[in-house]
N, C-alpha and C. Protein backbone atom coordinates (compact mmCIF):
# COMPACT_ATOMS: atom_id res chain seq x y z
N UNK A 1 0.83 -1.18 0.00
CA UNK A 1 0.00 0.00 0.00
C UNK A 1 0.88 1.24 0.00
N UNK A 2 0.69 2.20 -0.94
CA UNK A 2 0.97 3.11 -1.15
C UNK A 2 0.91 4.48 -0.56
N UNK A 3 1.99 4.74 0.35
CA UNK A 3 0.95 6.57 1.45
C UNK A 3 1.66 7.66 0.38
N UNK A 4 0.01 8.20 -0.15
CA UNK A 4 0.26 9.45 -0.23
C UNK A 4 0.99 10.75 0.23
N UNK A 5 1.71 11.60 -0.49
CA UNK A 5 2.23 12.39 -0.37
C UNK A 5 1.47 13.11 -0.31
N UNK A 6 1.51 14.35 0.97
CA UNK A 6 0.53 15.57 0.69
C UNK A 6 0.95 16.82 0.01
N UNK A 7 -0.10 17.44 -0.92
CA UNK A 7 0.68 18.47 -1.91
C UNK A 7 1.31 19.19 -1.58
N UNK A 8 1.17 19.81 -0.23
CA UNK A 8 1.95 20.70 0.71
C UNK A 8 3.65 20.12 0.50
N UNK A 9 3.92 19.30 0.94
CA UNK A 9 4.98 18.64 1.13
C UNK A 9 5.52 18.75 -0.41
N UNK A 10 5.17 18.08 -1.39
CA UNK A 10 5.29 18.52 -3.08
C UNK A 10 5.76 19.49 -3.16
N UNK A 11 5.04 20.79 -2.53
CA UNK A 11 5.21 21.57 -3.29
C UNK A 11 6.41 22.75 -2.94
N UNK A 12 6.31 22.22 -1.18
CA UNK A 12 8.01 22.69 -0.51
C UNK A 12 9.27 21.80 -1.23
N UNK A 13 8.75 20.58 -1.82
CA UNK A 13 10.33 20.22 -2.41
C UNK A 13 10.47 20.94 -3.43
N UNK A 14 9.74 21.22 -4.10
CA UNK A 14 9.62 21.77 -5.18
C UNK A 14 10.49 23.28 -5.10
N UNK A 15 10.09 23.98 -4.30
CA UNK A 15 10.47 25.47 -4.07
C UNK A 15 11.87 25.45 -3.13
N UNK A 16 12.42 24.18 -3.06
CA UNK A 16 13.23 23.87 -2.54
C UNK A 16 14.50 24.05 -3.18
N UNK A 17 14.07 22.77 -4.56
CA UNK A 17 14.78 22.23 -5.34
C UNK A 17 14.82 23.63 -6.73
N UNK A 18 14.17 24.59 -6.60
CA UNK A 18 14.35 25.58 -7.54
C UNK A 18 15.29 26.97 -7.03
N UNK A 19 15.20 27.27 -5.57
CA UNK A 19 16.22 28.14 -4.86
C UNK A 19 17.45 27.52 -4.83
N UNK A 20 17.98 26.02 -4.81
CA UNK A 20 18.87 25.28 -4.89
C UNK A 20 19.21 25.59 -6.13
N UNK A 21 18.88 25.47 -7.26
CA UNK A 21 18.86 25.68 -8.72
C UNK A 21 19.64 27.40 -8.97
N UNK A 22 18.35 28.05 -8.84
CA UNK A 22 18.45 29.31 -8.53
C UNK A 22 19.52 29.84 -7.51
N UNK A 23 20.41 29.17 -6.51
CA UNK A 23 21.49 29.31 -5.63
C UNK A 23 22.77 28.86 -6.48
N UNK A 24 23.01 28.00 -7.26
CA UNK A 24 24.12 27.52 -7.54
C UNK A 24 24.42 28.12 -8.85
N UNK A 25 23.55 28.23 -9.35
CA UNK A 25 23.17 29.55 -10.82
C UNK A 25 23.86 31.44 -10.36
N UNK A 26 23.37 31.53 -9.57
CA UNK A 26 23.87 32.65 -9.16
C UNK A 26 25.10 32.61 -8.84
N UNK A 27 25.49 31.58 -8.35
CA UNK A 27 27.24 31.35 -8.01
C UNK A 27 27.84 31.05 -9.07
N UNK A 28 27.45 30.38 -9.52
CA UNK A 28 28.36 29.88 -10.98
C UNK A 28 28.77 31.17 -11.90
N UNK A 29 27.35 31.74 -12.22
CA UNK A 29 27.37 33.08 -13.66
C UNK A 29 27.63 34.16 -13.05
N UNK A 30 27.85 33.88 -11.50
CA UNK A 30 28.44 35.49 -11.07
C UNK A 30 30.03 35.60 -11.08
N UNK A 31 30.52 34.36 -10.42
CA UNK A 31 32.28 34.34 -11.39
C UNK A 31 32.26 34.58 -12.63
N UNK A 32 31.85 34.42 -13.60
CA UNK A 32 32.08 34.62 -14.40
C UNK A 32 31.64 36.12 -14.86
N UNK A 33 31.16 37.08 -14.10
CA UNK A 33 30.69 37.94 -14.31
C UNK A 33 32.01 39.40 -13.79
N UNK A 34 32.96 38.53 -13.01
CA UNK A 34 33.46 39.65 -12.32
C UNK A 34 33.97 40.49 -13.41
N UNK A 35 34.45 41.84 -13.34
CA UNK A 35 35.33 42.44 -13.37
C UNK A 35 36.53 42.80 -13.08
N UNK A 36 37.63 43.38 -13.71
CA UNK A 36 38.69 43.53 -13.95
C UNK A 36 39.14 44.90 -13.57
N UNK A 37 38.12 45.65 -14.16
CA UNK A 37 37.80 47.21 -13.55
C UNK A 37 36.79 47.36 -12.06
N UNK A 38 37.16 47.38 -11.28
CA UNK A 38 36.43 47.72 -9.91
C UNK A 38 35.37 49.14 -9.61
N UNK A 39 36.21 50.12 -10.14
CA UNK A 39 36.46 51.27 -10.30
C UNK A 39 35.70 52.00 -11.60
N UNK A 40 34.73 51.33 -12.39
CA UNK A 40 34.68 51.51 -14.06
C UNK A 40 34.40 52.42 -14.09
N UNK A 41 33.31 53.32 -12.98
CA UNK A 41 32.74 54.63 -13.05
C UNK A 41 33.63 55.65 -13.02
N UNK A 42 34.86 55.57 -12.60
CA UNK A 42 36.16 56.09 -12.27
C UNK A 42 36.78 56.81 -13.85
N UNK A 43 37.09 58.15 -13.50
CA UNK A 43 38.44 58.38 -14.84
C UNK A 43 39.56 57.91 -14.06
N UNK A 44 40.25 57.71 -15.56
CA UNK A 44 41.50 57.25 -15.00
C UNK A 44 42.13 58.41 -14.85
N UNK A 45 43.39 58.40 -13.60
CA UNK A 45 43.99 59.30 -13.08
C UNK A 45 44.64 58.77 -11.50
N UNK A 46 45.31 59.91 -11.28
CA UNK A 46 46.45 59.33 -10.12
C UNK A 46 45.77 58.95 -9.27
N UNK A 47 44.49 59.58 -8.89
CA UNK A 47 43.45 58.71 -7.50
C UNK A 47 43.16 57.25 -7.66
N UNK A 48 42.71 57.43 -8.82
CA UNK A 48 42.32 56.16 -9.03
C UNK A 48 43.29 54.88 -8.97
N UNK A 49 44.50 55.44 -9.26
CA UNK A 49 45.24 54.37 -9.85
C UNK A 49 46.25 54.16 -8.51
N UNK A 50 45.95 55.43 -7.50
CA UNK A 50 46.53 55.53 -6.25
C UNK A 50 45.36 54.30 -5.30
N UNK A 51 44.46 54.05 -5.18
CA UNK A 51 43.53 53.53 -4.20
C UNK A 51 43.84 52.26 -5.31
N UNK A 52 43.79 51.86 -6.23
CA UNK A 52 43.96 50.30 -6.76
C UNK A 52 45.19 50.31 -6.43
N UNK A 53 46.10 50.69 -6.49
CA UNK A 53 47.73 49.79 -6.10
C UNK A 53 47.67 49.43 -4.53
N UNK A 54 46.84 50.84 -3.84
CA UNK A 54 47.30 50.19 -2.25
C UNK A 54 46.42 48.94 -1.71
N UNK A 55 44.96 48.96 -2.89
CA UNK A 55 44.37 47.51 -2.22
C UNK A 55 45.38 46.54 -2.79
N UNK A 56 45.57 46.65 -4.09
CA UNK A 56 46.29 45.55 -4.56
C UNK A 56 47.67 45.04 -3.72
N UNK A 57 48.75 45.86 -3.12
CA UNK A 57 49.71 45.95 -2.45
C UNK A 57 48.77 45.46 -0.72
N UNK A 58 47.67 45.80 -0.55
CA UNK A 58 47.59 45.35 0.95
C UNK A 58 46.92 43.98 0.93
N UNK A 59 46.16 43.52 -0.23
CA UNK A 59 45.47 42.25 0.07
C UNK A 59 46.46 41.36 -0.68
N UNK A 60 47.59 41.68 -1.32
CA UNK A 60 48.30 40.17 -2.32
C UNK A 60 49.33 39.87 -0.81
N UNK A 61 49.31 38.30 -0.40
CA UNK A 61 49.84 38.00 0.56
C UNK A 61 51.21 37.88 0.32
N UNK A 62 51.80 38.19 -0.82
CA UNK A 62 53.28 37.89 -0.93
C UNK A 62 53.88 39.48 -0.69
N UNK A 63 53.05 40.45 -0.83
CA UNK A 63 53.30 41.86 -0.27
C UNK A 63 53.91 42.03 0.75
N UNK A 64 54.80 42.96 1.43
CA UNK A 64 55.74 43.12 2.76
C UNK A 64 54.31 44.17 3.14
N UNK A 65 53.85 44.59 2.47
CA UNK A 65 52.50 45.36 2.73
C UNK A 65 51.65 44.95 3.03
N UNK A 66 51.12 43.66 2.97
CA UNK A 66 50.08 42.78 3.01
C UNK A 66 49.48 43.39 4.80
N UNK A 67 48.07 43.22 4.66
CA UNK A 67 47.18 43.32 6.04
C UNK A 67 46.33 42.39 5.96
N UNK A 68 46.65 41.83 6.98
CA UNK A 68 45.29 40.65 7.02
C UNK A 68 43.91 41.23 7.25
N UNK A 69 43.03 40.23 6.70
CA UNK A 69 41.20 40.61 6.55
C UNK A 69 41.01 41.10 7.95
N UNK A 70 41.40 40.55 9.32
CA UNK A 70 41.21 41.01 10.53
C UNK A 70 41.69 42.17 10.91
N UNK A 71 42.32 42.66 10.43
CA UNK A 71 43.11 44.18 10.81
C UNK A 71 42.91 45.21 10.11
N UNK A 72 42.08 45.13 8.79
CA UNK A 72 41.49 45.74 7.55
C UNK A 72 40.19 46.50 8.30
N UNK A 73 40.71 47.76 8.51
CA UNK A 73 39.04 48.85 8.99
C UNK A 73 38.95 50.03 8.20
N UNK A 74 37.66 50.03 7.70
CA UNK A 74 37.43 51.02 6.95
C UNK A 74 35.86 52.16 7.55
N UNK A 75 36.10 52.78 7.77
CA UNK A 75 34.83 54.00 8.34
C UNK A 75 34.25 54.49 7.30
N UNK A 76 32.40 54.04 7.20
CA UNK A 76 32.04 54.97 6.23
C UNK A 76 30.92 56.08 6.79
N UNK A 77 30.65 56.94 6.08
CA UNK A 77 29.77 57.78 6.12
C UNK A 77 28.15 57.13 5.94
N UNK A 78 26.95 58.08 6.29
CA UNK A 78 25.91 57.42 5.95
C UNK A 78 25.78 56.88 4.69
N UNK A 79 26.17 58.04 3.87
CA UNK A 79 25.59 57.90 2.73
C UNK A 79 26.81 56.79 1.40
N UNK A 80 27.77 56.08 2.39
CA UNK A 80 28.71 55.43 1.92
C UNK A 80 30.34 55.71 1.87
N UNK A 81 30.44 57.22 1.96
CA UNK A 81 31.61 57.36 1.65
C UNK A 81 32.45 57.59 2.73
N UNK A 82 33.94 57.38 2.22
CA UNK A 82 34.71 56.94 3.54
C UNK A 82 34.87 58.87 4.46
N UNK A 83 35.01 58.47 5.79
CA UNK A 83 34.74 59.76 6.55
C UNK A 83 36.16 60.36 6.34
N UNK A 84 36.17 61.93 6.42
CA UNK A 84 37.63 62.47 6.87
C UNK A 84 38.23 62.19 7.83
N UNK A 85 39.23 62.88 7.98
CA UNK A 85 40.25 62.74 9.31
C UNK A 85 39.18 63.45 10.27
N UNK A 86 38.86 63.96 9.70
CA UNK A 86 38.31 64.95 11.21
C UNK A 86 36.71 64.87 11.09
N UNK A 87 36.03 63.72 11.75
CA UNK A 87 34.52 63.64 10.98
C UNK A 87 33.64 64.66 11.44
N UNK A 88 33.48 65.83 10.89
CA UNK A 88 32.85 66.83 11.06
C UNK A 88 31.75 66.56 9.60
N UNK A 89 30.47 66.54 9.84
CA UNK A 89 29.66 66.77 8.85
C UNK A 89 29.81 67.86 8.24
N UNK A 90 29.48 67.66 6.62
CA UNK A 90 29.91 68.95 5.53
C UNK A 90 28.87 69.34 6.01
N UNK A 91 27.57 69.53 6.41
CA UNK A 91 26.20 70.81 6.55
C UNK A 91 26.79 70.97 7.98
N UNK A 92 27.46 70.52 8.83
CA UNK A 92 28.12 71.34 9.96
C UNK A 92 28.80 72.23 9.77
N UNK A 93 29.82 71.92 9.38
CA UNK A 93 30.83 73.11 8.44
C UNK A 93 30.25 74.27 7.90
N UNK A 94 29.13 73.90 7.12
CA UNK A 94 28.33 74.88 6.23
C UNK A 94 27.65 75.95 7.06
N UNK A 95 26.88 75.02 7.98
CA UNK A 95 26.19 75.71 8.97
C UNK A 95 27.12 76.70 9.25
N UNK A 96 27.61 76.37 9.97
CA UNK A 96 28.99 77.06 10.79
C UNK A 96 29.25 78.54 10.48
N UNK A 97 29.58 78.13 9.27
CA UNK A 97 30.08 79.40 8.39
C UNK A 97 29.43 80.29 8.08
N UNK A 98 28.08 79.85 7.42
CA UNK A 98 26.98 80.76 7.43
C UNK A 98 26.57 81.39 8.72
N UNK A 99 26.76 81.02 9.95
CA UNK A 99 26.46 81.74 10.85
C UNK A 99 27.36 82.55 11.40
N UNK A 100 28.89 82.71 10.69
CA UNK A 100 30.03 83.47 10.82
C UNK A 100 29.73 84.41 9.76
N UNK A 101 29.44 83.86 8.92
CA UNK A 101 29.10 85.22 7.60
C UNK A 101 28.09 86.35 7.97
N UNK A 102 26.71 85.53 8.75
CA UNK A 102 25.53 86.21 8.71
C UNK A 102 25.76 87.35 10.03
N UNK A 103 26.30 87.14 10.94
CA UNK A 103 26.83 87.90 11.98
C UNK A 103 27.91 89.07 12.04
């Protein structure tokens, strides 16, 4: 005698076996997707070509430069970008000034 499977059960293997699909798909065609250019939005110029040598020089382990992933800190801003030395918000600054001007 034969026990039925309930469709429920069907239909989680199912959605199982397609995120599995859909998981190993995404891994596969995303190597192959990388880039070469990190930076593409970038002109080329000394910044640019200054911030690719020092990752390149701090993450290749045969580097006397090399930093390991654990010692690697980077501070960003809200809106992504890395903070100054001195993290003073630019509309602080602004503020600031305008209320040195207006006085």
């Amino acid at each position: 005698m034969e026990v039925p499977i309930p469709k429920n059960v069907t239909a989680m293997r199912r959605t199982a076996a397609l995120a599995m699909l859909f998981s190993v798909a995404t891994l596969a065609f995303g190597q192959v997707q990388a880039r070469d250019d990190h930076l593409e939005s970038w002109n080329d110029g000394p910044a640019k070509k200054a911030i690719v040598e020092f990752v390149e020089t701090t993450t290749n382990k045969a580097s006397p430069n090399y930093v390991p992933p654990g010692e690697r800190i980077a501070t960003f801003d809200n809106d992504g970008t890395l903070w100054a030395e001195q993290p003073m918000y630019v509309q602080a600054l602004f503020a600031f000034d305008r209320v040195k001007a207006l006085s």
